[in-house]
N, C-alpha and C. Protein backbone atom coordinates (compact mmCIF):
# COMPACT_ATOMS: atom_id res chain seq x y z
N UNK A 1 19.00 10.12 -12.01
CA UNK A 1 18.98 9.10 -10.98
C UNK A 1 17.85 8.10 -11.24
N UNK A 2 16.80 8.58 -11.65
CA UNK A 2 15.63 7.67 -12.11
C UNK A 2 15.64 6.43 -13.18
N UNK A 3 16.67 7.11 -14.00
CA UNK A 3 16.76 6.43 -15.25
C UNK A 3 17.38 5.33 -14.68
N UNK A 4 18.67 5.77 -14.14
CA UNK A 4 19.78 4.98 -13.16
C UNK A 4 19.23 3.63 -12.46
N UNK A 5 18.07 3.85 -11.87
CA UNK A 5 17.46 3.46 -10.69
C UNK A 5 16.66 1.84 -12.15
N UNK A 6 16.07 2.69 -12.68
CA UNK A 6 14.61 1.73 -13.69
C UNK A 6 16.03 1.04 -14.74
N UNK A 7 17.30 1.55 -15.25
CA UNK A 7 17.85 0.40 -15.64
C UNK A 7 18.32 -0.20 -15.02
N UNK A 8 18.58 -0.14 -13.62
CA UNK A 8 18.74 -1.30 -12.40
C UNK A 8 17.84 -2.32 -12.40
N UNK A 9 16.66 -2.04 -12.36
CA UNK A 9 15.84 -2.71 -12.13
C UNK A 9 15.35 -3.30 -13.45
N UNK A 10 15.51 -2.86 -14.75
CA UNK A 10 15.33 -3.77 -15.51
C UNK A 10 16.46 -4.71 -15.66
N UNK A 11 17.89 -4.68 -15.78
CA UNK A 11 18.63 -5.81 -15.30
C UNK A 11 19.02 -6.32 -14.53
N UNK A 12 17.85 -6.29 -13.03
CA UNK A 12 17.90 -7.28 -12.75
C UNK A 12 16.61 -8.35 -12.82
N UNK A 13 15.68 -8.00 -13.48
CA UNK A 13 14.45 -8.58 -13.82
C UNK A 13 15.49 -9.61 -15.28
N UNK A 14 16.10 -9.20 -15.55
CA UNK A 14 16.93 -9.44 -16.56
C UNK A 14 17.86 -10.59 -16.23
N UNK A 15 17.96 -10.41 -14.90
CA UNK A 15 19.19 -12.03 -14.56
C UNK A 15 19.87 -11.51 -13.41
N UNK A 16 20.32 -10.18 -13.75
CA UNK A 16 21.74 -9.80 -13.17
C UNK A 16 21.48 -9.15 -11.62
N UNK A 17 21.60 -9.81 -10.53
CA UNK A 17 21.31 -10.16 -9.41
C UNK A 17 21.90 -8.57 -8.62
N UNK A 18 23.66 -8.45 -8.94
CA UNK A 18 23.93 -7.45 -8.48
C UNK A 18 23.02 -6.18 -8.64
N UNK A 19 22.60 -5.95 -9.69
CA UNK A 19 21.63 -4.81 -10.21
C UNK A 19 21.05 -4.42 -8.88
N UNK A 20 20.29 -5.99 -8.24
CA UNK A 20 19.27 -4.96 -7.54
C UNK A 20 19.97 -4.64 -5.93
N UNK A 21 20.97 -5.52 -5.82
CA UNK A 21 21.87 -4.43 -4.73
C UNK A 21 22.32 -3.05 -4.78
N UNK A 22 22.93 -2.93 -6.48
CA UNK A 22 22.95 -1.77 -6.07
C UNK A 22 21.65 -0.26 -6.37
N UNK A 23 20.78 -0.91 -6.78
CA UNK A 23 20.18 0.15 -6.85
C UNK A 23 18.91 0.22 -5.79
N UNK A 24 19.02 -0.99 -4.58
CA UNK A 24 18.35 -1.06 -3.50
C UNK A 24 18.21 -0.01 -2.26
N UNK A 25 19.98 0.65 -2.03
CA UNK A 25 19.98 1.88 -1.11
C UNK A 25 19.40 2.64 -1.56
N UNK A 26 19.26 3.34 -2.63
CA UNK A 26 18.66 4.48 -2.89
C UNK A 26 17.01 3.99 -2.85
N UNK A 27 16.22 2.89 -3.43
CA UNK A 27 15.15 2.68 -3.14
C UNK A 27 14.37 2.46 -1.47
N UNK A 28 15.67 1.79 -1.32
CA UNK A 28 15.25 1.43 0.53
C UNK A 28 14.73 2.57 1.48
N UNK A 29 15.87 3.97 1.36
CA UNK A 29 15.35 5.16 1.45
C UNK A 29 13.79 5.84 1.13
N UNK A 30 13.47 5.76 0.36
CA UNK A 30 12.26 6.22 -0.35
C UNK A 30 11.41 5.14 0.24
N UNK A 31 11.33 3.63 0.44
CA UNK A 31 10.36 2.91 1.01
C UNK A 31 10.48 2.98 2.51
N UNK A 32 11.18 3.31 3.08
CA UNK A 32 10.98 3.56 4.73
C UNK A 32 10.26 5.12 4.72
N UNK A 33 10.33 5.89 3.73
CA UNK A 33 9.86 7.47 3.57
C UNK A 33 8.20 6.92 4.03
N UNK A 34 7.95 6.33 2.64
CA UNK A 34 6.79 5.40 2.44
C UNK A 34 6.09 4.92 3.65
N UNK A 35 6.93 4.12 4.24
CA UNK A 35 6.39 3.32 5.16
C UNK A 35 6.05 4.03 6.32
N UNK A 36 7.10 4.94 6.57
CA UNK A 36 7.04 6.03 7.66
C UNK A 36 5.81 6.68 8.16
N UNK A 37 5.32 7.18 6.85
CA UNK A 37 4.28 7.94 6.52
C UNK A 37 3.05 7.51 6.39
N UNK A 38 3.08 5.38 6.06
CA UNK A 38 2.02 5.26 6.19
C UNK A 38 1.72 5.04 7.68
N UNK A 39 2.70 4.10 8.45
CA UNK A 39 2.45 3.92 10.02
C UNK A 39 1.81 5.25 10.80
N UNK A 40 2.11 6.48 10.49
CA UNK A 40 1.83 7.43 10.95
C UNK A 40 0.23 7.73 11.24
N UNK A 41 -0.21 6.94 10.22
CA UNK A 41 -1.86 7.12 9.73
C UNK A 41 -2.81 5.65 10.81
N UNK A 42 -1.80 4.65 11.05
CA UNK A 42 -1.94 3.00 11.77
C UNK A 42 -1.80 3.84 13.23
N UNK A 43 -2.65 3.99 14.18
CA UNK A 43 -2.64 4.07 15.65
C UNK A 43 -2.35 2.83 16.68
N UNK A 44 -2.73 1.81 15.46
CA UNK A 44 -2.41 0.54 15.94
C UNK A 44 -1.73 -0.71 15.73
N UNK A 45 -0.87 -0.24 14.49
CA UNK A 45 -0.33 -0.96 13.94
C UNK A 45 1.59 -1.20 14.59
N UNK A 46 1.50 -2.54 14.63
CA UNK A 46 2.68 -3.07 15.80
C UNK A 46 4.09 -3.32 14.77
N UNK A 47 3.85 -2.87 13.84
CA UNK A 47 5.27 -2.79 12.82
C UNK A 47 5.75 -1.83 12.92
N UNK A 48 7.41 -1.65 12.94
CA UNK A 48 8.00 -0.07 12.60
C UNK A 48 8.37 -0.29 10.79
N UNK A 49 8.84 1.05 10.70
CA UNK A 49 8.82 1.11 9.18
C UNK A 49 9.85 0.44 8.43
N UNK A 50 10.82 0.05 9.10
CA UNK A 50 11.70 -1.54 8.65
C UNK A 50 10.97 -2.27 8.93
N UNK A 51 9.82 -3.03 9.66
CA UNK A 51 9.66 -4.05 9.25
C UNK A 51 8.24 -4.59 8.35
N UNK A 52 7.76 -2.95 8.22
CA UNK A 52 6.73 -2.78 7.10
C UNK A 52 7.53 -3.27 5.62
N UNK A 53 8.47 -2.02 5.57
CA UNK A 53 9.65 -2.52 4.43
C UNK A 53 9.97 -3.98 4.20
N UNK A 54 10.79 -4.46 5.40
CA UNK A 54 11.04 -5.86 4.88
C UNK A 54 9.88 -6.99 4.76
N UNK A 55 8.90 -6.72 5.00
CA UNK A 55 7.45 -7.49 4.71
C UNK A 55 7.16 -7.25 3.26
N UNK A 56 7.08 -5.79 3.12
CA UNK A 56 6.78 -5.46 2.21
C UNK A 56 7.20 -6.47 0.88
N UNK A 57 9.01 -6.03 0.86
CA UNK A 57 10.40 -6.48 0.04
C UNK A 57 9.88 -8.25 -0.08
N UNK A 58 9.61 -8.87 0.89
CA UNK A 58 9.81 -10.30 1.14
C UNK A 58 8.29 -10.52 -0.41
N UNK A 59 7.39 -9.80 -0.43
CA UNK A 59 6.41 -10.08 -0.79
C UNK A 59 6.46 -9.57 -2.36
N UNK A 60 7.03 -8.60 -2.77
CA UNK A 60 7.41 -7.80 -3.81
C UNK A 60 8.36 -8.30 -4.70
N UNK A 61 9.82 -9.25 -4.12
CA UNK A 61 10.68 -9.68 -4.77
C UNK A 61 10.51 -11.21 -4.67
N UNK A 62 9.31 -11.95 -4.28
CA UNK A 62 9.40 -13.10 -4.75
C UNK A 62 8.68 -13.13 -6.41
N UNK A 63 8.13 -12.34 -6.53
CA UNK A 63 7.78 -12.92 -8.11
C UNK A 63 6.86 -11.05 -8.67
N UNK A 64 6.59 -10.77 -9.19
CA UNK A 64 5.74 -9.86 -10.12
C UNK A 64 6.24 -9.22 -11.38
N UNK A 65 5.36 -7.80 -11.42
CA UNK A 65 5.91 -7.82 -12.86
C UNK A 65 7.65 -7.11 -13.03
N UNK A 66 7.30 -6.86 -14.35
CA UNK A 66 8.47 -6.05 -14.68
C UNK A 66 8.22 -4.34 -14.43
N UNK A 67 9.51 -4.19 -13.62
CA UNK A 67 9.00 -2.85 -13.29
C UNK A 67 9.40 -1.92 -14.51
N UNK A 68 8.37 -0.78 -15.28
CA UNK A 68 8.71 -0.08 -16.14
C UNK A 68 9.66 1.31 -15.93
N UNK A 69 9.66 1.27 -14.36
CA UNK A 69 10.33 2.60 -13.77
C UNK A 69 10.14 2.89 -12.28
N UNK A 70 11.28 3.43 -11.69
CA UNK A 70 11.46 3.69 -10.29
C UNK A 70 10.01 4.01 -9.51
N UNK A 71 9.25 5.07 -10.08
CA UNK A 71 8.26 5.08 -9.91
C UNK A 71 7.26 3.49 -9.60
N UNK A 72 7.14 3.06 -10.71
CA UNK A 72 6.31 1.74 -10.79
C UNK A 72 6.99 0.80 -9.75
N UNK A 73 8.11 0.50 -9.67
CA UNK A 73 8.66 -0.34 -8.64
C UNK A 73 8.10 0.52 -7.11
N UNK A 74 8.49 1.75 -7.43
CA UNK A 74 7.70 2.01 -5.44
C UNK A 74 6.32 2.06 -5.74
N UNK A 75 5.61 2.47 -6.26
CA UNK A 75 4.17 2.28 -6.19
C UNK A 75 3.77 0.59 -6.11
N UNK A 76 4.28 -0.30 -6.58
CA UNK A 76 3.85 -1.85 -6.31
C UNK A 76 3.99 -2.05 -4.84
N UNK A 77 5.73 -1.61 -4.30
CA UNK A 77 6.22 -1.72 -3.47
C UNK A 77 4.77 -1.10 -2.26
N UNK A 78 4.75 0.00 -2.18
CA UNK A 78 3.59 0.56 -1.73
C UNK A 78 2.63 0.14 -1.86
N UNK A 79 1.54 -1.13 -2.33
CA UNK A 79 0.74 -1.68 -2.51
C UNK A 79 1.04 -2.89 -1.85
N UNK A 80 2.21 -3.23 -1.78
CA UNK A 80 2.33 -4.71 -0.70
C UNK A 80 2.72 -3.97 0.37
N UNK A 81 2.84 -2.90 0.77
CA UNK A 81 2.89 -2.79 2.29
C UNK A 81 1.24 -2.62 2.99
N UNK A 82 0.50 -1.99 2.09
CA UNK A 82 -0.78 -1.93 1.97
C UNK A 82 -1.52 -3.48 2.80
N UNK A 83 -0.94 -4.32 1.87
CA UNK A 83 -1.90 -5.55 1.81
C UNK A 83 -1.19 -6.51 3.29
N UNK A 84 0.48 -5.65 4.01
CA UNK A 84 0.47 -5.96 4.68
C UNK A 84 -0.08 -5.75 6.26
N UNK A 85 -0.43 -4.04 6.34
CA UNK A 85 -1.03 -3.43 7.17
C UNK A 85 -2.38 -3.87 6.75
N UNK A 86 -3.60 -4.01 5.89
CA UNK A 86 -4.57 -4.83 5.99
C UNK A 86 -4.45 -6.70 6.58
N UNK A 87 -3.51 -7.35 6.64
CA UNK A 87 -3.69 -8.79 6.60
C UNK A 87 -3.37 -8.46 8.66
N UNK A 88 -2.47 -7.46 8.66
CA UNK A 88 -2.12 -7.17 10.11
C UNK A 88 -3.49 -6.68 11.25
N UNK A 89 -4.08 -5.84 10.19
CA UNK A 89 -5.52 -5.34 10.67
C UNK A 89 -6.64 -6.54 11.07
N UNK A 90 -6.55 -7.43 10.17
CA UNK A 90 -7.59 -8.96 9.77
C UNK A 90 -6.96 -9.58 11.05
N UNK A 91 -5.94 -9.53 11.17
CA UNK A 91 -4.99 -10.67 12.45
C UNK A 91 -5.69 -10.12 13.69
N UNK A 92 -5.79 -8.52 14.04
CA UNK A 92 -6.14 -7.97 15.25
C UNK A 92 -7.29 -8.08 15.06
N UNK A 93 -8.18 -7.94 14.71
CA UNK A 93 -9.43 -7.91 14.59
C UNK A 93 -10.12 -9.32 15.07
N UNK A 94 -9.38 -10.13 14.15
CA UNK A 94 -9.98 -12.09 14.45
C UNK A 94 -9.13 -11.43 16.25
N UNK A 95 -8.63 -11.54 16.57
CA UNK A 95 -8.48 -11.74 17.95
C UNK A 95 -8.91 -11.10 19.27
N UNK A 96 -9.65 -9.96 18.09
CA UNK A 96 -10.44 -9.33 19.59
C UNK A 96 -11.98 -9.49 19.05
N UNK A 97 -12.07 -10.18 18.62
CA UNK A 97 -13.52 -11.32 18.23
C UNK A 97 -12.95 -12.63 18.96
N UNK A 98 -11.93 -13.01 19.60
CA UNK A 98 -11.83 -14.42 20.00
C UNK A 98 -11.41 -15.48 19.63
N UNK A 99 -11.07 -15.06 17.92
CA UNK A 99 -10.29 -15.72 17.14
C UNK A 99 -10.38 -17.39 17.54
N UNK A 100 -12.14 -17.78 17.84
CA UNK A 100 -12.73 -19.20 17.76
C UNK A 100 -12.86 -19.19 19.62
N UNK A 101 -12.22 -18.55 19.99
CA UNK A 101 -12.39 -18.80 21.45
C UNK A 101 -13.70 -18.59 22.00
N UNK A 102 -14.22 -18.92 23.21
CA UNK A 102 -15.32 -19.21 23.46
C UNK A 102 -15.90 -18.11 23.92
N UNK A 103 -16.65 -17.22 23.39
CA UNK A 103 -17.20 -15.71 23.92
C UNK A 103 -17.85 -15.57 24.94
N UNK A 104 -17.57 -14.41 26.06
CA UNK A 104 -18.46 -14.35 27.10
C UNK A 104 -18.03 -12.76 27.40
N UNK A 105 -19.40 -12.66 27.72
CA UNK A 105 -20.19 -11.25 27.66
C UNK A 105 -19.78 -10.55 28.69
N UNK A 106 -19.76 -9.21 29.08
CA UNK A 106 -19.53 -8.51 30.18
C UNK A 106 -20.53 -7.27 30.18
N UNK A 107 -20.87 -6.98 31.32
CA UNK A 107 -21.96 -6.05 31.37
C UNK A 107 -21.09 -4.80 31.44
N UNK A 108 -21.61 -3.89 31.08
CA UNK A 108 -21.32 -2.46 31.10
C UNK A 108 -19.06 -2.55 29.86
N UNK A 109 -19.17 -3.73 29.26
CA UNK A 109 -17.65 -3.69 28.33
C UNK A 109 -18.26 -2.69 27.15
N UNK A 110 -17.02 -2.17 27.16
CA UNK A 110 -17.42 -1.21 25.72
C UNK A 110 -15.34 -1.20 24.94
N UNK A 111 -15.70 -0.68 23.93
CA UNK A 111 -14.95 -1.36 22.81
C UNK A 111 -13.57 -0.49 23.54
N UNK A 112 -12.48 -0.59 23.24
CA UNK A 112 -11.06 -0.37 23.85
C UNK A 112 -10.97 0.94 22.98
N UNK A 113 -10.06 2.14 23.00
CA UNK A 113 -10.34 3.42 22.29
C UNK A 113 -9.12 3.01 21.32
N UNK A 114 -9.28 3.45 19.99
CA UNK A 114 -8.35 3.00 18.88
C UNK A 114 -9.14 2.08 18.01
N UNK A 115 -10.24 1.00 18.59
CA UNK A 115 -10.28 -0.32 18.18
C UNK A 115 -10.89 0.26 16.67
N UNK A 116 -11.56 1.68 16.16
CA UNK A 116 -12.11 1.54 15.12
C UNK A 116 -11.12 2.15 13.72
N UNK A 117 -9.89 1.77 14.43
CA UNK A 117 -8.68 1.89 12.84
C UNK A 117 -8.47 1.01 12.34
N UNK A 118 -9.04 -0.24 13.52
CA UNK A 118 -9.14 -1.57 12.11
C UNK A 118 -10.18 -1.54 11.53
N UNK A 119 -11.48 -1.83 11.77
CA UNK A 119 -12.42 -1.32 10.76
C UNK A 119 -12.24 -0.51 9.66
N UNK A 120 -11.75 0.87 9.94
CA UNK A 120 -11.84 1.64 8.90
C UNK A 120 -11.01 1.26 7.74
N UNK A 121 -9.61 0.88 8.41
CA UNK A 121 -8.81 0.05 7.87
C UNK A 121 -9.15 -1.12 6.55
N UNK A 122 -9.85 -1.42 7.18
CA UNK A 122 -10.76 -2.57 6.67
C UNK A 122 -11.49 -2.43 6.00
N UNK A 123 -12.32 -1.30 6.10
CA UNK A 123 -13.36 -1.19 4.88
C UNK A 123 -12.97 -0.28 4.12
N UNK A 124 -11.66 0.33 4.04
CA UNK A 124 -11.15 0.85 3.51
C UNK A 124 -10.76 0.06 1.99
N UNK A 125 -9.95 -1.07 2.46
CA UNK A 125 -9.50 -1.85 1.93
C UNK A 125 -10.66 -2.59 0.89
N UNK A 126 -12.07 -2.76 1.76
CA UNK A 126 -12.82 -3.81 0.94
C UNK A 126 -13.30 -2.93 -0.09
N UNK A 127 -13.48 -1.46 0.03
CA UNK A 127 -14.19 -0.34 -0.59
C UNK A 127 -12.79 -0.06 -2.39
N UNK A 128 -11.85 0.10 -1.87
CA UNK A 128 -10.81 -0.12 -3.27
C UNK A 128 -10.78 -1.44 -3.74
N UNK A 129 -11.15 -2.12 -3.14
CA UNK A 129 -11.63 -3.60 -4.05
C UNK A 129 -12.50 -3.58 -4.46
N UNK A 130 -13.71 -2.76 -4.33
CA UNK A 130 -15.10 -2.37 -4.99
C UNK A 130 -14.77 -1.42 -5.99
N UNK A 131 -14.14 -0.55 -5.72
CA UNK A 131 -13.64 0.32 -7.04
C UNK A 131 -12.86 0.28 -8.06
N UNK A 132 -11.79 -0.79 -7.83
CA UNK A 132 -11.22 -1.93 -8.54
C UNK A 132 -11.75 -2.37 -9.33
N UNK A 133 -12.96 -2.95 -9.09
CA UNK A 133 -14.01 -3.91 -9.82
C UNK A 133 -14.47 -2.52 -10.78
N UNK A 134 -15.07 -1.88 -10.82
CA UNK A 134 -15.89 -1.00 -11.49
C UNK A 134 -14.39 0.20 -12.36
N UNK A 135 -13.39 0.77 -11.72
CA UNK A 135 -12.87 1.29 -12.62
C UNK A 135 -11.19 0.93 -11.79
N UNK A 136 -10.50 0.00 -12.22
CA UNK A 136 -9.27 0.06 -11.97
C UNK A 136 -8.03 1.09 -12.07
N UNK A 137 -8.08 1.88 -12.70
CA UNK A 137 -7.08 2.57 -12.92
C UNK A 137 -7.37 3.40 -12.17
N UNK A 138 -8.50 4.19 -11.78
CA UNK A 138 -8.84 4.93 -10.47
C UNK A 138 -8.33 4.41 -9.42
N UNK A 139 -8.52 3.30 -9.20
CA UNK A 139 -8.10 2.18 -7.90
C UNK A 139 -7.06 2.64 -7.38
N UNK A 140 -6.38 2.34 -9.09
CA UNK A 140 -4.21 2.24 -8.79
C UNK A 140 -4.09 3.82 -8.49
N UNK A 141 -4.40 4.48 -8.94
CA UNK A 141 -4.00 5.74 -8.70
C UNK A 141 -4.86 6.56 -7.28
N UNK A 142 -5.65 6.25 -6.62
CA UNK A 142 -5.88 5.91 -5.38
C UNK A 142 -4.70 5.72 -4.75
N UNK A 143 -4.49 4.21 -4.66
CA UNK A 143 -3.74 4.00 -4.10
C UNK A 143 -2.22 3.91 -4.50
N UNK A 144 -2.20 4.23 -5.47
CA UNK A 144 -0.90 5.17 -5.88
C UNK A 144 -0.05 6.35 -4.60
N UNK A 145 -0.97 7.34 -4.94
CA UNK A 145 -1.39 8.56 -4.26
C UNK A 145 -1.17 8.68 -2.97
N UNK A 146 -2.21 8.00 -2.35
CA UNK A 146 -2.58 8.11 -0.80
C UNK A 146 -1.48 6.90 0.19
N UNK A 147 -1.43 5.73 -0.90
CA UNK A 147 -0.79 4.35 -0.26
C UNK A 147 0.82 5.12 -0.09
N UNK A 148 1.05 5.21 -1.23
CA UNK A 148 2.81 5.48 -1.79
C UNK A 148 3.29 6.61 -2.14
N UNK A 149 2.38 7.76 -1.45
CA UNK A 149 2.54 9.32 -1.61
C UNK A 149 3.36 9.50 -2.61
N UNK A 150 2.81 9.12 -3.89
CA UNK A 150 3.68 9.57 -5.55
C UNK A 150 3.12 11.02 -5.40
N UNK A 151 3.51 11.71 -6.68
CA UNK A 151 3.27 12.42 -7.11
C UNK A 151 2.76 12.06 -8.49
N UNK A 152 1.77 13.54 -8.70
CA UNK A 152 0.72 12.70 -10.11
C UNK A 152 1.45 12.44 -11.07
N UNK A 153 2.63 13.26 -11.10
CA UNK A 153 3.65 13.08 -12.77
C UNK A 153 4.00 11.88 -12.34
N UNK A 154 4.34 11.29 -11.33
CA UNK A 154 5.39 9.39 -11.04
C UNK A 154 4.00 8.89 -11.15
N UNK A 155 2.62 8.73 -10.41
CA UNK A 155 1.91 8.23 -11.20
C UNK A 155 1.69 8.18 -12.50
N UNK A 156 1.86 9.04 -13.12
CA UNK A 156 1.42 9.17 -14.99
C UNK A 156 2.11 8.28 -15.31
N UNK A 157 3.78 8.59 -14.97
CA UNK A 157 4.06 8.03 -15.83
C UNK A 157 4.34 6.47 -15.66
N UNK A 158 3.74 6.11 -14.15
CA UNK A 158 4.19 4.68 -13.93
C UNK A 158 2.98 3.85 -14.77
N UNK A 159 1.75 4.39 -14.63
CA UNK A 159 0.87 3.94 -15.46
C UNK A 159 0.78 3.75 -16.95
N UNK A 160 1.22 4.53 -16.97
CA UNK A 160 1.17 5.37 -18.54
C UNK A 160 0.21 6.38 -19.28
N UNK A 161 -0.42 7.41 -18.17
CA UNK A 161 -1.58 8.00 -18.66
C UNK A 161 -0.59 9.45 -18.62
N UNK A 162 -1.90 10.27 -18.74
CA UNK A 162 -0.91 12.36 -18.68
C UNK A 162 -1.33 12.49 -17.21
N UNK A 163 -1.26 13.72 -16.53
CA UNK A 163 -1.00 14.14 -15.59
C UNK A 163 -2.26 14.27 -15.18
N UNK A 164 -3.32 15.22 -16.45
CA UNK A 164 -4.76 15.42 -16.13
C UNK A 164 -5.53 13.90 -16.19
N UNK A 165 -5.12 12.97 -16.55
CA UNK A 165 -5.93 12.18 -16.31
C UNK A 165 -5.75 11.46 -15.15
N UNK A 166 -4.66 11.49 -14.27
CA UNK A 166 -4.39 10.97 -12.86
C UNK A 166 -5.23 11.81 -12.35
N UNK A 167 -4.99 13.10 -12.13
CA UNK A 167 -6.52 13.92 -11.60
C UNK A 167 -7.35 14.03 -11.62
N UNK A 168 -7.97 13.20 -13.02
CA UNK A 168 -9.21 12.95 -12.92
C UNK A 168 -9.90 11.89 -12.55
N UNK A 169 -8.90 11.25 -12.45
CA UNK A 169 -8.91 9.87 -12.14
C UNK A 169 -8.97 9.74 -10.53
N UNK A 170 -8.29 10.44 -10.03
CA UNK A 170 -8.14 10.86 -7.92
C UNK A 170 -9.37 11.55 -7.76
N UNK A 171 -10.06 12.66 -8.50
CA UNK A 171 -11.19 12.84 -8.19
C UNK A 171 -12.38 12.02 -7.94
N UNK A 172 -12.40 11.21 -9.57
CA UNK A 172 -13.42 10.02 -8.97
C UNK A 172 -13.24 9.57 -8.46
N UNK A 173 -12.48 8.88 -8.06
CA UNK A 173 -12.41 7.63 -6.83
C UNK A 173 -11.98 8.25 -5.27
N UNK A 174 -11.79 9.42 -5.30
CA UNK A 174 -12.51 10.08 -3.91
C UNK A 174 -13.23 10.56 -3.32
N UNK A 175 -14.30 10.46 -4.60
CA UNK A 175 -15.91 11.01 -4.71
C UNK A 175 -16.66 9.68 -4.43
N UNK A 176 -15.62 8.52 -5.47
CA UNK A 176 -16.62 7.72 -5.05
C UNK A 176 -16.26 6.51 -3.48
N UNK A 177 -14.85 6.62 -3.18
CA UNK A 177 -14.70 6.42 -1.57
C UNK A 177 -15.50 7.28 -0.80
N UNK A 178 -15.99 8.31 -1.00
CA UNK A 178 -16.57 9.43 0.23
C UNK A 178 -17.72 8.33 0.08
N UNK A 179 -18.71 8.42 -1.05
CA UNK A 179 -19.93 7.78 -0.94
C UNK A 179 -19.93 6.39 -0.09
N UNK A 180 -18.89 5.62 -0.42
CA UNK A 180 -19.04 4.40 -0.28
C UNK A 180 -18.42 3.75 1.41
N UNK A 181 -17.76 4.95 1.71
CA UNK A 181 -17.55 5.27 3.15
C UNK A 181 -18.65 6.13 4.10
N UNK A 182 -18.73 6.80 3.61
CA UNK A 182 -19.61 7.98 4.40
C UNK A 182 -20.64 6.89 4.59
């Protein structure tokens, strides 16, 4: 089915348009899995997992690379839903700052309960852009992992590394998120 799936998707990177209809149901499945699972983790996030998906899709199929395999197509896929639950986080956040509006103070206000899943959210996000910078392939497989709940063999092989080096690779960069969070 995999194979099935990645020569779909290479012809239609290829031209052939039908391709990615039909090998979209079976992916669509697996990205609502995705999406499902990440909303689950969002306490505050105002998307259901269709319309994480079709955010996602809208952002994924206007232009990138060539996908090398089913794997690699959901792990990207899983990285723009990412960047859409962060831009969603940035939206709530500017607005309970006032989003330019004119601030005024209240005695005894204290923060609404939930409000610190955008933050974390957030520095979540700025913290794999710091690790990005220093070792990328840790990054992707980060957020491989945790974003697009692969497994280390669909990571390996979407990357192109072995199995032990995705693990070694998830170790550091959850050693070095603890630090850089904690």
């Amino acid at each position: 089915m995999d194979a099935n799936i990645t020569g779909l998707l290479h012809a239609w990177r290829g031209g052939d348009r039908a391709a990615l209809a039909e090998a979209m149901p079976d992916l669509y499945v697996e990205l609502r899995r995705i999406a499902a699972a990440r909303l689950r983790a969002e306490h505050e996030a105002t998307l259901d997992p269709t319309a994480l998906v079709h955010e996602a899709l809208l952002r994924l199929l206007g232009g990138g690379p060539d996908f090398a395999s089913r794997a690699h197509f959901l792990g990207v896929a899983a990285l723009h839903m990412r960047s859409v639950l962060v831009d969603q986080a940035r939206a709530r956040l500017a607005a309970k700052r006032g989003g330019g509006a004119i601030k005024v103070t209240l005695d005894g206000y204290t923060e609404p309960a939930g409000a610190h899943v955008d933050l974390d959210l957030l520095a979540l996000d700025q913290a794999l852009e710091q690790l990005a910078g220093q070792d990328r392939r840790a990054a992707q497989v980060m957020e491989m992992t945790c974003f697009a709940g692969m497994q280390h063999a669909e990571v390996a092989a979407a990357i192109g590394v072995s199995v032990p080096t995705v693990e070694r690779d998830l170790r550091f960069a959850r050693a070095w998120l603890g630090q850089q969070l904690g």
